[in-house]
Protein backbone atom coordinates (compact mmCIF):
# COMPACT_ATOMS: atom_id res chain seq x y z
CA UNK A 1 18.41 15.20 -10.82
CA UNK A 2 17.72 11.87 -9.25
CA UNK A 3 18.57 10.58 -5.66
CA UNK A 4 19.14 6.98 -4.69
CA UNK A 5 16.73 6.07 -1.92
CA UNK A 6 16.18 3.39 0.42
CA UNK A 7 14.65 0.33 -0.47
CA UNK A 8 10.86 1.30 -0.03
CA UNK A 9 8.92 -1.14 2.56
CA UNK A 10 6.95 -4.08 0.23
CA UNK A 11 4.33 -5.90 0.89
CA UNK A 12 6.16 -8.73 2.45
CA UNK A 13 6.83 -6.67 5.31
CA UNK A 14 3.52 -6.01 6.80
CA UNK A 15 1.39 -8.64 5.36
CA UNK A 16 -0.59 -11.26 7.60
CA UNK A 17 1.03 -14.42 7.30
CA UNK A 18 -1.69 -17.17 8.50
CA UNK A 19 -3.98 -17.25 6.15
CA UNK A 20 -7.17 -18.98 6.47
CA UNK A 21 -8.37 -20.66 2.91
CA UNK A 22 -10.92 -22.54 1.07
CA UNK A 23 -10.88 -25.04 -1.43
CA UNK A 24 -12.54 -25.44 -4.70
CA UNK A 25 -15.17 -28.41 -3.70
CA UNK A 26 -15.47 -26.39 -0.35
CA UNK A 27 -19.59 -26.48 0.27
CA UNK A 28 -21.46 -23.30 0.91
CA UNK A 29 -21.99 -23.82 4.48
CA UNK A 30 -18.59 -24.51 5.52
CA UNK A 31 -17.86 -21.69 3.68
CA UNK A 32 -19.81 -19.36 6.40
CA UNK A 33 -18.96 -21.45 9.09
CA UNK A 34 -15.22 -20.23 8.07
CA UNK A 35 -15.95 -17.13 7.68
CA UNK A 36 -17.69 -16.77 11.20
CA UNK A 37 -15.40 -18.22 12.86
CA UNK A 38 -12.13 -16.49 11.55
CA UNK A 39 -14.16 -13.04 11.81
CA UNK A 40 -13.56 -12.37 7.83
CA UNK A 41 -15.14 -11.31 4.95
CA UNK A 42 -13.47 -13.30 2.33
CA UNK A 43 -11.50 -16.14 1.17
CA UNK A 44 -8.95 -16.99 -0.57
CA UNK A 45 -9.61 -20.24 -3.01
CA UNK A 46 -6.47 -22.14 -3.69
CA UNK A 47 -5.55 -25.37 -5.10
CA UNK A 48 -3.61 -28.54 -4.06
CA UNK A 49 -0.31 -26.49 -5.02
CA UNK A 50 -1.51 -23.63 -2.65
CA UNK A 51 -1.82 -21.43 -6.20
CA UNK A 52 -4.75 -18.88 -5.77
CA UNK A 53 -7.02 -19.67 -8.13
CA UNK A 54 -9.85 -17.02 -6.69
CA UNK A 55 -11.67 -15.28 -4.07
CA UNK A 56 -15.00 -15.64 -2.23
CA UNK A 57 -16.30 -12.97 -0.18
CA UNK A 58 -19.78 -12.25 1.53
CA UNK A 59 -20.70 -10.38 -1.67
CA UNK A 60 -20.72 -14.00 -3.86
CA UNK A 61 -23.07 -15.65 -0.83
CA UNK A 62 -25.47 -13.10 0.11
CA UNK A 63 -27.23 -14.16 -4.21
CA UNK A 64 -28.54 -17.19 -2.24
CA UNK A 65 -30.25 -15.37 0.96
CA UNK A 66 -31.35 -12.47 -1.58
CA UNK A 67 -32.92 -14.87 -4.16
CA UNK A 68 -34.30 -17.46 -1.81
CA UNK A 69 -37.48 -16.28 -1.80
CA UNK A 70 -38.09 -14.85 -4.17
CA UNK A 71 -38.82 -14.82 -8.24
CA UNK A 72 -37.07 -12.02 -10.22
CA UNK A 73 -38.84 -10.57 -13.18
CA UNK A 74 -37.49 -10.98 -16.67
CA UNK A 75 -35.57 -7.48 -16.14
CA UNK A 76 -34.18 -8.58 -13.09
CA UNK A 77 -32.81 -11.96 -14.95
CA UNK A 78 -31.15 -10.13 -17.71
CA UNK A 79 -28.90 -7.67 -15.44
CA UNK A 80 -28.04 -9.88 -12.99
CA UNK A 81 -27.47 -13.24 -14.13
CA UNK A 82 -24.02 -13.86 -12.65
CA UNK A 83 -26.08 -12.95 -8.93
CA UNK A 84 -28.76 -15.55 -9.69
CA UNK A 85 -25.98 -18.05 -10.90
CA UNK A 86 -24.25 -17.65 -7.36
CA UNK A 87 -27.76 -17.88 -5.66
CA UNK A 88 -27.93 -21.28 -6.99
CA UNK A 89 -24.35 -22.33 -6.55
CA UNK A 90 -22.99 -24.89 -3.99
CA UNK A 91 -19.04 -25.02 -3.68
CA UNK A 92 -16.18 -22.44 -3.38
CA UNK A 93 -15.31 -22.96 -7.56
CA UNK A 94 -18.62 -22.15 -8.47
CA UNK A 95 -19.15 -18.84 -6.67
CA UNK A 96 -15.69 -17.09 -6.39
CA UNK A 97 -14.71 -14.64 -8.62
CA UNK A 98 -11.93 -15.62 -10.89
CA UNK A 99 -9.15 -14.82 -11.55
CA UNK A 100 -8.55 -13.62 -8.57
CA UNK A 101 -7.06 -10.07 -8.13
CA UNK A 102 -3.55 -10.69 -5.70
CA UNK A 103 -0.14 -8.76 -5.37
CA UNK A 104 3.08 -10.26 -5.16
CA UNK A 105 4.91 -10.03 -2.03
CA UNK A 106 7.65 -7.86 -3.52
CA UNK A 107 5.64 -5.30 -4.33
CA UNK A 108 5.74 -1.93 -2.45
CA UNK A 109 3.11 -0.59 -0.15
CA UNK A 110 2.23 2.24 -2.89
CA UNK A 111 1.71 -0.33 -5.55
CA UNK A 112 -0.38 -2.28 -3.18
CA UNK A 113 -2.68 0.97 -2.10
CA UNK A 114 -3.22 1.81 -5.59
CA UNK A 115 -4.28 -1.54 -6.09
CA UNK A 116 -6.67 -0.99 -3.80
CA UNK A 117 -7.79 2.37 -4.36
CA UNK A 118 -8.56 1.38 -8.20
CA UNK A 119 -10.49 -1.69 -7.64
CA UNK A 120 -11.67 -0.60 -4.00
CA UNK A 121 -11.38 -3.63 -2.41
CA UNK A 122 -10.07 -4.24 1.64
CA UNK A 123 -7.75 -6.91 1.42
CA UNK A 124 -5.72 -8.49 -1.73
CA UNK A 125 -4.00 -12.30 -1.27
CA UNK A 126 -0.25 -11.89 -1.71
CA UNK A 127 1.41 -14.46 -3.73
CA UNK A 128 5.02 -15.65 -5.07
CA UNK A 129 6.62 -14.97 -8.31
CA UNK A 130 4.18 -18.46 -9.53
CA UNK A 131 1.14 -17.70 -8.11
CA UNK A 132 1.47 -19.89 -4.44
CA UNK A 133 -0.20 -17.82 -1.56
CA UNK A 134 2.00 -16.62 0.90
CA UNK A 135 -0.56 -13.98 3.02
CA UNK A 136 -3.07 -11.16 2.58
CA UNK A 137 -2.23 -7.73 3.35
CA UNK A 138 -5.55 -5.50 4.17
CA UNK A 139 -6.07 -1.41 4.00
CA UNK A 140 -4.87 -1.88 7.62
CA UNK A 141 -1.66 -3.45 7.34
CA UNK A 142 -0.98 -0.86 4.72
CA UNK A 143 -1.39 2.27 7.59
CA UNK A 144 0.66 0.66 9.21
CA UNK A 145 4.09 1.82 8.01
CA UNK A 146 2.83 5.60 9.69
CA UNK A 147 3.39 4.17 13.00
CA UNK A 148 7.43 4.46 11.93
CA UNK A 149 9.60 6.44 14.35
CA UNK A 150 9.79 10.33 13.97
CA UNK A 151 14.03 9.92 14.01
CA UNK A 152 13.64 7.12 11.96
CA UNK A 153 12.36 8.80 9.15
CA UNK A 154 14.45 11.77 10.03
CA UNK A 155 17.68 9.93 9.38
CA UNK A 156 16.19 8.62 6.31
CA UNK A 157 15.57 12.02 4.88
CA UNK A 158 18.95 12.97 6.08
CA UNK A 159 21.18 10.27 4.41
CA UNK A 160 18.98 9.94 1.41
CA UNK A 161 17.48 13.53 0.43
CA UNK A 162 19.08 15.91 2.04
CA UNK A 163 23.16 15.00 1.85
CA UNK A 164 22.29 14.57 -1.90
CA UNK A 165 19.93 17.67 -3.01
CA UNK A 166 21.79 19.87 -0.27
CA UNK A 167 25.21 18.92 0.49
CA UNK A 168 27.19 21.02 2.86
CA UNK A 169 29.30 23.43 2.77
CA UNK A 170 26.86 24.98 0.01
CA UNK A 171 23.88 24.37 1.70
CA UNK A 172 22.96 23.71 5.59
CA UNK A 173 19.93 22.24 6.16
CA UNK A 174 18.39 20.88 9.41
CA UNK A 175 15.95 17.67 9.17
CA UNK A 176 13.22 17.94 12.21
CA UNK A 177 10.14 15.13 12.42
CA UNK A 178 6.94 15.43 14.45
CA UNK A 179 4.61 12.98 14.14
CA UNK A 180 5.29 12.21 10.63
CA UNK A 181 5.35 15.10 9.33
CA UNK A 182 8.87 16.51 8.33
CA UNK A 183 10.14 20.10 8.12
CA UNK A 184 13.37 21.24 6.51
CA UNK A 185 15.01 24.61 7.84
CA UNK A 186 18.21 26.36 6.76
CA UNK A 187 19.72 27.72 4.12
CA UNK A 188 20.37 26.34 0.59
CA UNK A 189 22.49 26.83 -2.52
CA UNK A 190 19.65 26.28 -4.84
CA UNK A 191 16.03 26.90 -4.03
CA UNK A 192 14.95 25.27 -7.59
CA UNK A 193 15.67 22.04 -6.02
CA UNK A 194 12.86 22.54 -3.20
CA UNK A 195 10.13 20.58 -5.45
CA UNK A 196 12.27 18.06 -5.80
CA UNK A 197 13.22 17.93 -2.42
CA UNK A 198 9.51 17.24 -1.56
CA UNK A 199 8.81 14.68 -3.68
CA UNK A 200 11.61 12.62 -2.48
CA UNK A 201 10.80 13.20 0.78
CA UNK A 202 6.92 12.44 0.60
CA UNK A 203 8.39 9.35 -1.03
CA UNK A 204 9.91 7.84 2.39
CA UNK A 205 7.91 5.44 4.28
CA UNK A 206 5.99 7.18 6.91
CA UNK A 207 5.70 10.62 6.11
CA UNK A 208 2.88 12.44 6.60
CA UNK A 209 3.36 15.97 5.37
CA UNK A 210 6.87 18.37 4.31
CA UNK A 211 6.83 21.75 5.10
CA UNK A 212 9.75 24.24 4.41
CA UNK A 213 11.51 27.16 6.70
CA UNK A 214 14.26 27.64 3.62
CA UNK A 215 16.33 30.55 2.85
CA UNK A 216 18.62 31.05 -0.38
CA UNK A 217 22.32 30.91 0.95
CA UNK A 218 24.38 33.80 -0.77
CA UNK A 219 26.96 32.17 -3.47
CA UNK A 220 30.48 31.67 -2.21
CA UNK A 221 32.18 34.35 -4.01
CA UNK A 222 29.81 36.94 -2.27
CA UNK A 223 30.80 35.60 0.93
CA UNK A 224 34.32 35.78 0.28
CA UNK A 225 34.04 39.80 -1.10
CA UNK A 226 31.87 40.14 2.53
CA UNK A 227 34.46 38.79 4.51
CA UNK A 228 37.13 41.34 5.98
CA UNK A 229 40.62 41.26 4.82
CA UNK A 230 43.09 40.19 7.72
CA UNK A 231 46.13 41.55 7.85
């Protein structure tokens, strides 16, 4: 059985807007100036159009402080050559990394954290349908749709899990939210459905747990021999 559920929250909805840039003849220095003086670790490279066409973070400058000094042996050379490339490198083109990993704005948060998770990296530039940069959205922004309102979420489990796995009369089930983490009490029809039922609720925005308090309701015809005859 499948539910409809609301729209999940995308990317667009918590990303950081201003977004602080470099271009490809940008030099090395202005680079760190940037970078110290925004209070980031990495930047975006884009072109005339505003397409990203890379990143450059601390990790593709420190090459040239690591290297300055210094005169690696042969082995050295061999296994890090794209290091000792950046240690020698001057503008923004030369030392990001490219192409640059992004996410469009429509995706969802769980497409974006998965992003993350698989390439472990703290921030990804979010771009248009054509490439054109439109924010960055960090591990932070991400957390932040678990700052959602505990009746919030309730009503979303409500109108979107509950009146569909567990419609009354059959069923009566009560939807209760404490920070984040939702519990659903009463009595249903079918307990078979209770998997379900917690997979589309771990699916709304913002929750941080489901636990149960569920009891099998006894089929209508057994209520109806239970009931006493009026006269």
């Amino acid at each position: 059985m499948t539910t409809p559920h609301a729209t999940p929250h995308i990317v667009s909805d918590v990303m950081t807007r201003s977004v602080v840039t470099a271009r490809r003849g940008e030099v090395f220095k202005d680079i760190v100036r940037t970078m110290q003086d925004h209070r980031v670790s990495a930047l975006p490279v884009v072109d005339d159009d505003g397409h990203v066409v890379g990143i450059v973070s601390e990790a593709d400058l420190l090459p040239k402080e690591e290297f300055r000094d210094s005169d690696p042996d042969r082995s050295t050379q061999l296994r890090r050559l794209s290091d000792l490339a950046k240690a020698g490198s001057l503008t923004a083109e030369e030392l990001m990394t490219a192409p640059a990993l992004t996410v469009e704005a429509g995706a969802t948060l769980a497409q974006a954290a998965r992003t993350m998770a698989r390439t472990r990296v703290k921030r990804l530039p979010v771009v248009d349908g054509t490439g054109r940069l439109e924010g960055v959205v960090s591990r932070a922004d991400l957390l932040k749709v678990f700052l959602r309102e505990d009746e919030s979420i309730a009503e979303e489990v409500r109108r979107e899990v509950v009146a569909y796995l567990f419609p009354a009369p059959a069923s009566a089930v009560r939807v209760e939210v404490h920070e984040g983490v939702v519990l659903l009490a009463g009595r249903v029809r079918d307990r078979s459905l209770v998997p379900v039922a917690a997979r589309q609720v771990r699916a709304v925005e913002g929750v941080v747990d489901v636990r149960f308090d569920l009891s099998e309701a006894a089929p209508a015809a057994e209520l109806s021999r239970k009931r006493p005859a009026t006269r």
